[in-house]
PDB file of N, CA and C in Angstrom:
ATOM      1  N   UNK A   1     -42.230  89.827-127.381  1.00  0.00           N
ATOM      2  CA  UNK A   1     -43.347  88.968-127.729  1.00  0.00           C
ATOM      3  C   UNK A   1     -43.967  88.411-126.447  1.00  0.00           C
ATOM      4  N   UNK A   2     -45.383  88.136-126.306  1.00  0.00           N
ATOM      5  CA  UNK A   2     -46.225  88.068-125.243  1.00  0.00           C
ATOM      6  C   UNK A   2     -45.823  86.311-125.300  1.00  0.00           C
ATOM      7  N   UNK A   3     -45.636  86.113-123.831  1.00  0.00           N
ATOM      8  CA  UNK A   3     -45.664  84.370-123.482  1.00  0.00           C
ATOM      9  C   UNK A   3     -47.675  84.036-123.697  1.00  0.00           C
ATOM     10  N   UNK A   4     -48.033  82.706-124.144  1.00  0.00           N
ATOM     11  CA  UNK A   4     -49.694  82.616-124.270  1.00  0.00           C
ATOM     12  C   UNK A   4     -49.728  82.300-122.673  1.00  0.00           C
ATOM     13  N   UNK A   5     -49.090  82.369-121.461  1.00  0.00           N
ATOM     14  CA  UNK A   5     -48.918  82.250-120.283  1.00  0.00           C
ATOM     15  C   UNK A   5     -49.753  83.397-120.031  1.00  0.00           C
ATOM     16  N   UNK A   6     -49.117  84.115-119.937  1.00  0.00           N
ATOM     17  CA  UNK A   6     -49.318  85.839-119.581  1.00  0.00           C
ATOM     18  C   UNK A   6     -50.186  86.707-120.097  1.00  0.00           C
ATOM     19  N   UNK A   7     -51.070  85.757-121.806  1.00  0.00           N
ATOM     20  CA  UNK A   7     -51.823  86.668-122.000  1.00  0.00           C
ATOM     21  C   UNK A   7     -53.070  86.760-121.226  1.00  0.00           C
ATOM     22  N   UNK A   8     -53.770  87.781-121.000  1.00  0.00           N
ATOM     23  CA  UNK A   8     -54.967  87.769-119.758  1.00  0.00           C
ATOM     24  C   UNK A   8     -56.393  87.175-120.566  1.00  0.00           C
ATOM     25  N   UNK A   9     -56.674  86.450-121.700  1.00  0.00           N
ATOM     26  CA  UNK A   9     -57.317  85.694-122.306  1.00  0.00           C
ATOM     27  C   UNK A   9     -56.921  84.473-122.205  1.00  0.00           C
ATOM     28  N   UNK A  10     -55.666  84.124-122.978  1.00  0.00           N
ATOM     29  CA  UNK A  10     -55.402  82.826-123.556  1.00  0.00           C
ATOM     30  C   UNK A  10     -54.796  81.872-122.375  1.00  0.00           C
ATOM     31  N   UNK A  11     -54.702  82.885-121.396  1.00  0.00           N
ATOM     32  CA  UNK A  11     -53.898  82.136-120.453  1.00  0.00           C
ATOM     33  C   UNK A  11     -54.054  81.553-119.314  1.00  0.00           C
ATOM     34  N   UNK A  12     -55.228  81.581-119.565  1.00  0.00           N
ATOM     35  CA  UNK A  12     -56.091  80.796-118.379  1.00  0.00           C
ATOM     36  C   UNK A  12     -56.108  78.802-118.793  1.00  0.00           C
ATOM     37  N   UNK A  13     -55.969  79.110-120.095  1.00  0.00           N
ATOM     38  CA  UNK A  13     -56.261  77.879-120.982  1.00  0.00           C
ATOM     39  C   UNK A  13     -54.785  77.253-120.785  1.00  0.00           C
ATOM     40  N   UNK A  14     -53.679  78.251-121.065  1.00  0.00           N
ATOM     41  CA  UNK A  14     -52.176  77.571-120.817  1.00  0.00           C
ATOM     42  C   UNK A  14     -51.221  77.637-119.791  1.00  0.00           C
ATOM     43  N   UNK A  15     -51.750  77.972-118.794  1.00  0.00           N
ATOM     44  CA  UNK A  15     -51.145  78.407-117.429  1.00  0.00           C
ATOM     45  C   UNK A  15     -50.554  77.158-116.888  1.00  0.00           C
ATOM     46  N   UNK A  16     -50.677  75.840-117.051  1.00  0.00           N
ATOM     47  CA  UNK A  16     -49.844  74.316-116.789  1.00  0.00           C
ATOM     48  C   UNK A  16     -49.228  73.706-117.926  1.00  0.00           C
ATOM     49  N   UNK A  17     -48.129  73.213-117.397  1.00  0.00           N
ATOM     50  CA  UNK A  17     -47.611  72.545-118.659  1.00  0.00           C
ATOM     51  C   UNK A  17     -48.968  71.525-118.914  1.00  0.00           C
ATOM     52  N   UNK A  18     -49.747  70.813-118.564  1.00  0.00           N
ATOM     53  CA  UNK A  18     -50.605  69.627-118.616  1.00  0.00           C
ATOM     54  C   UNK A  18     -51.199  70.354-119.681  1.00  0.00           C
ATOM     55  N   UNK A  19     -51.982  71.565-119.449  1.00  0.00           N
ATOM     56  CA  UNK A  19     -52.962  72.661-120.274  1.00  0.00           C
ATOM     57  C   UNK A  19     -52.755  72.123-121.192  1.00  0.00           C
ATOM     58  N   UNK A  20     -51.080  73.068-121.457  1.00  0.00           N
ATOM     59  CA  UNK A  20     -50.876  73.383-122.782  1.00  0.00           C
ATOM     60  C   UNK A  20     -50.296  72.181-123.495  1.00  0.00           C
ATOM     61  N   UNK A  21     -49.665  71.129-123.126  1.00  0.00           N
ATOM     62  CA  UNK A  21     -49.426  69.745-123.670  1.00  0.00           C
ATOM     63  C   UNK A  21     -51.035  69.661-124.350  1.00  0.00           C
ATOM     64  N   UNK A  22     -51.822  69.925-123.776  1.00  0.00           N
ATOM     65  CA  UNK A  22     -53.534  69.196-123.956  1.00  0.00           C
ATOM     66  C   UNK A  22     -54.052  70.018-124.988  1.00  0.00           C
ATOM     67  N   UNK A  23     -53.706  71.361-125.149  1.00  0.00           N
ATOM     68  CA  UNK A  23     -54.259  72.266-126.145  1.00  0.00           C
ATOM     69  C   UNK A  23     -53.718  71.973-127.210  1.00  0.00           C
ATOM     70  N   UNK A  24     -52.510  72.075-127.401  1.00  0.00           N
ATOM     71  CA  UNK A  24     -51.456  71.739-128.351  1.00  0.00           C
ATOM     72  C   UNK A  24     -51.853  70.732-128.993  1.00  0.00           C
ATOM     73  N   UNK A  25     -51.763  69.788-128.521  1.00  0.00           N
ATOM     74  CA  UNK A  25     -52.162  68.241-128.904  1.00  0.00           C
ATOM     75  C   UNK A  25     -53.814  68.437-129.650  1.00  0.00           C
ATOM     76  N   UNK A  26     -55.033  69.110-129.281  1.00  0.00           N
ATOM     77  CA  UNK A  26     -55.856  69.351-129.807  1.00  0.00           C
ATOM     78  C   UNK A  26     -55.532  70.068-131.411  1.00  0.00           C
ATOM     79  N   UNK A  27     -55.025  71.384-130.990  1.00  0.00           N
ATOM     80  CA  UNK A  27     -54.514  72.370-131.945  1.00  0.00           C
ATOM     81  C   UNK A  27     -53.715  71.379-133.518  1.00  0.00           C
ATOM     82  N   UNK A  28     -52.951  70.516-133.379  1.00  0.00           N
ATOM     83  CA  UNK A  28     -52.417  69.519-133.608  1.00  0.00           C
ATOM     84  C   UNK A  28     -53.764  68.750-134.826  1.00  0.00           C
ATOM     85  N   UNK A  29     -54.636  68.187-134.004  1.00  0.00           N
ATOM     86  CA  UNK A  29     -55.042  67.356-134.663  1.00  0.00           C
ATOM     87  C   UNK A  29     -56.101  68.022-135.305  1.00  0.00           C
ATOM     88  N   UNK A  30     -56.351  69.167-134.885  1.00  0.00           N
ATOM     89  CA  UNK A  30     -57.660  70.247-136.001  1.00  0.00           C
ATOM     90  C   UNK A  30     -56.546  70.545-136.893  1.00  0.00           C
ATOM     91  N   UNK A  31     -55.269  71.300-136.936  1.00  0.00           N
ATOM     92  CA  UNK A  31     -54.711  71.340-137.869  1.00  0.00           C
ATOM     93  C   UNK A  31     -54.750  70.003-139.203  1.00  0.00           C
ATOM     94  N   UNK A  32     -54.914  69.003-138.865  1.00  0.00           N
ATOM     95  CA  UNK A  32     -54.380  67.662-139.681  1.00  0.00           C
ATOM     96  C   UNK A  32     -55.794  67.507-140.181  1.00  0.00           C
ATOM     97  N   UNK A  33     -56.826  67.583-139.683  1.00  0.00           N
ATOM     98  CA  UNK A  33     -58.125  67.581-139.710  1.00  0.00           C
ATOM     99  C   UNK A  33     -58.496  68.388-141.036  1.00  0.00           C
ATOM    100  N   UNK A  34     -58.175  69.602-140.763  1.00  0.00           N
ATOM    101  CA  UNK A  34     -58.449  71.013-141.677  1.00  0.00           C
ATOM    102  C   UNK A  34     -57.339  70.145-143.065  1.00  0.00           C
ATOM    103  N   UNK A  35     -56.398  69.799-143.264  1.00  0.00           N
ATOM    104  CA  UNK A  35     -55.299  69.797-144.167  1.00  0.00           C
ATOM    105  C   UNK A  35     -56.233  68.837-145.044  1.00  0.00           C
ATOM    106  N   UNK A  36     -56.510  67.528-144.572  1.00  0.00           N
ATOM    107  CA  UNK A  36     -57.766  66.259-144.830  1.00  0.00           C
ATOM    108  C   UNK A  36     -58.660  67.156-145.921  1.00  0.00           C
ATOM    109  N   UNK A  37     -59.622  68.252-145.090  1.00  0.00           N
ATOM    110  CA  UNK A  37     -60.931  68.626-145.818  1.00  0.00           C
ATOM    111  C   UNK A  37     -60.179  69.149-146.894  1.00  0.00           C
ATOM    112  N   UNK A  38     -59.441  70.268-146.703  1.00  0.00           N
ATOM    113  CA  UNK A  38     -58.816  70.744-147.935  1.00  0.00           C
ATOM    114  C   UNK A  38     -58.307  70.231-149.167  1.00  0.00           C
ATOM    115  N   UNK A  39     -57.720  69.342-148.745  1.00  0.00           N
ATOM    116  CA  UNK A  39     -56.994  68.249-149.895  1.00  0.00           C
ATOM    117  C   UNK A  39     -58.591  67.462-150.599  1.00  0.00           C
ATOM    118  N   UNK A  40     -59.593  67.264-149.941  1.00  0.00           N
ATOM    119  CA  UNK A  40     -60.198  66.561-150.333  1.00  0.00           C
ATOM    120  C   UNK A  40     -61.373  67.341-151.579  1.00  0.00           C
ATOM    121  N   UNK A  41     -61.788  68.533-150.724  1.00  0.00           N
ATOM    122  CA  UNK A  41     -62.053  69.858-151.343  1.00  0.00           C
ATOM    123  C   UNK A  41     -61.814  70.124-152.906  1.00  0.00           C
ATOM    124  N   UNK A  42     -60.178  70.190-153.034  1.00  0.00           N
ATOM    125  CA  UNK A  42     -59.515  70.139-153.719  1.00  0.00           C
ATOM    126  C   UNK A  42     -60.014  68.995-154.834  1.00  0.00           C
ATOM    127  N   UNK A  43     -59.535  67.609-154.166  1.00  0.00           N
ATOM    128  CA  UNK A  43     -59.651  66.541-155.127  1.00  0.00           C
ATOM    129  C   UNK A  43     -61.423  66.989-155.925  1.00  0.00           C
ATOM    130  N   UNK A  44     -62.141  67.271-155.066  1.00  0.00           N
ATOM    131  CA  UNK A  44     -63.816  67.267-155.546  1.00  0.00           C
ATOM    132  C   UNK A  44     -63.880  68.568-156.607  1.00  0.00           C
ATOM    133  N   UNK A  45     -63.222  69.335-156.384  1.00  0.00           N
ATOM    134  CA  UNK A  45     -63.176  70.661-157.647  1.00  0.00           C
ATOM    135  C   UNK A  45     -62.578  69.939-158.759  1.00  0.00           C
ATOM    136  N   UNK A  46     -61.694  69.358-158.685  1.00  0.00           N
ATOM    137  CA  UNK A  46     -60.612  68.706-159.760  1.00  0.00           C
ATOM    138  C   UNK A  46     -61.415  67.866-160.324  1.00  0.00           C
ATOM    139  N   UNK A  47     -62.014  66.923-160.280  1.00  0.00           N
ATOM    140  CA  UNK A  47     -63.244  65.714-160.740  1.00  0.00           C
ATOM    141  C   UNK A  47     -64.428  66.611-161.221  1.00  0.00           C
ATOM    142  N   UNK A  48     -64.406  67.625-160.628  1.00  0.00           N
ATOM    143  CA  UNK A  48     -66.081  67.918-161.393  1.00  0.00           C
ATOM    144  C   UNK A  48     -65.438  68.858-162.299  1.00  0.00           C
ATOM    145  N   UNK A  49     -64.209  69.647-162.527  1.00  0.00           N
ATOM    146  CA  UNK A  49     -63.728  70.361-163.848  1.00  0.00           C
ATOM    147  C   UNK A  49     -63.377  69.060-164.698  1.00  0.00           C
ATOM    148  N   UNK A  50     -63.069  68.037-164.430  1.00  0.00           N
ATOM    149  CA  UNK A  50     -62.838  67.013-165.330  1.00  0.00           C
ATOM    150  C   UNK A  50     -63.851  66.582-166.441  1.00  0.00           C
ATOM    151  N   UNK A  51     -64.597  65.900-165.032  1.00  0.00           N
ATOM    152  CA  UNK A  51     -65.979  65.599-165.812  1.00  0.00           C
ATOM    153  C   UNK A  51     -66.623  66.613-166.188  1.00  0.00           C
TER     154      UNK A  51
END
């Protein structure tokens, strides 16, 4: 399996620990971000099959 160090794209972005602490931490909070819309998404389909 390829380190994201070594890949000749991604790895310009994770080549320091600082980087990738910093990407991660982004990656992180779009994940939690995305989970939010979805759930909410969700709740708004559920209310309008209700009503």
């Amino acid at each position: 399996m390829i380190k994201l160090e070594e890949d000749p794209i991604l790895g310009r972005f994770f080549d320091t620990p600082e980087k990738k602490a910093k990407w991660l931490m982004r990656i992180k909070i779009a994940y939690i971000i995305w989970i939010i819309f979805l759930i909410i998404g969700i709740f708004f389909i559920l209310v309008s099959w209700i009503l």
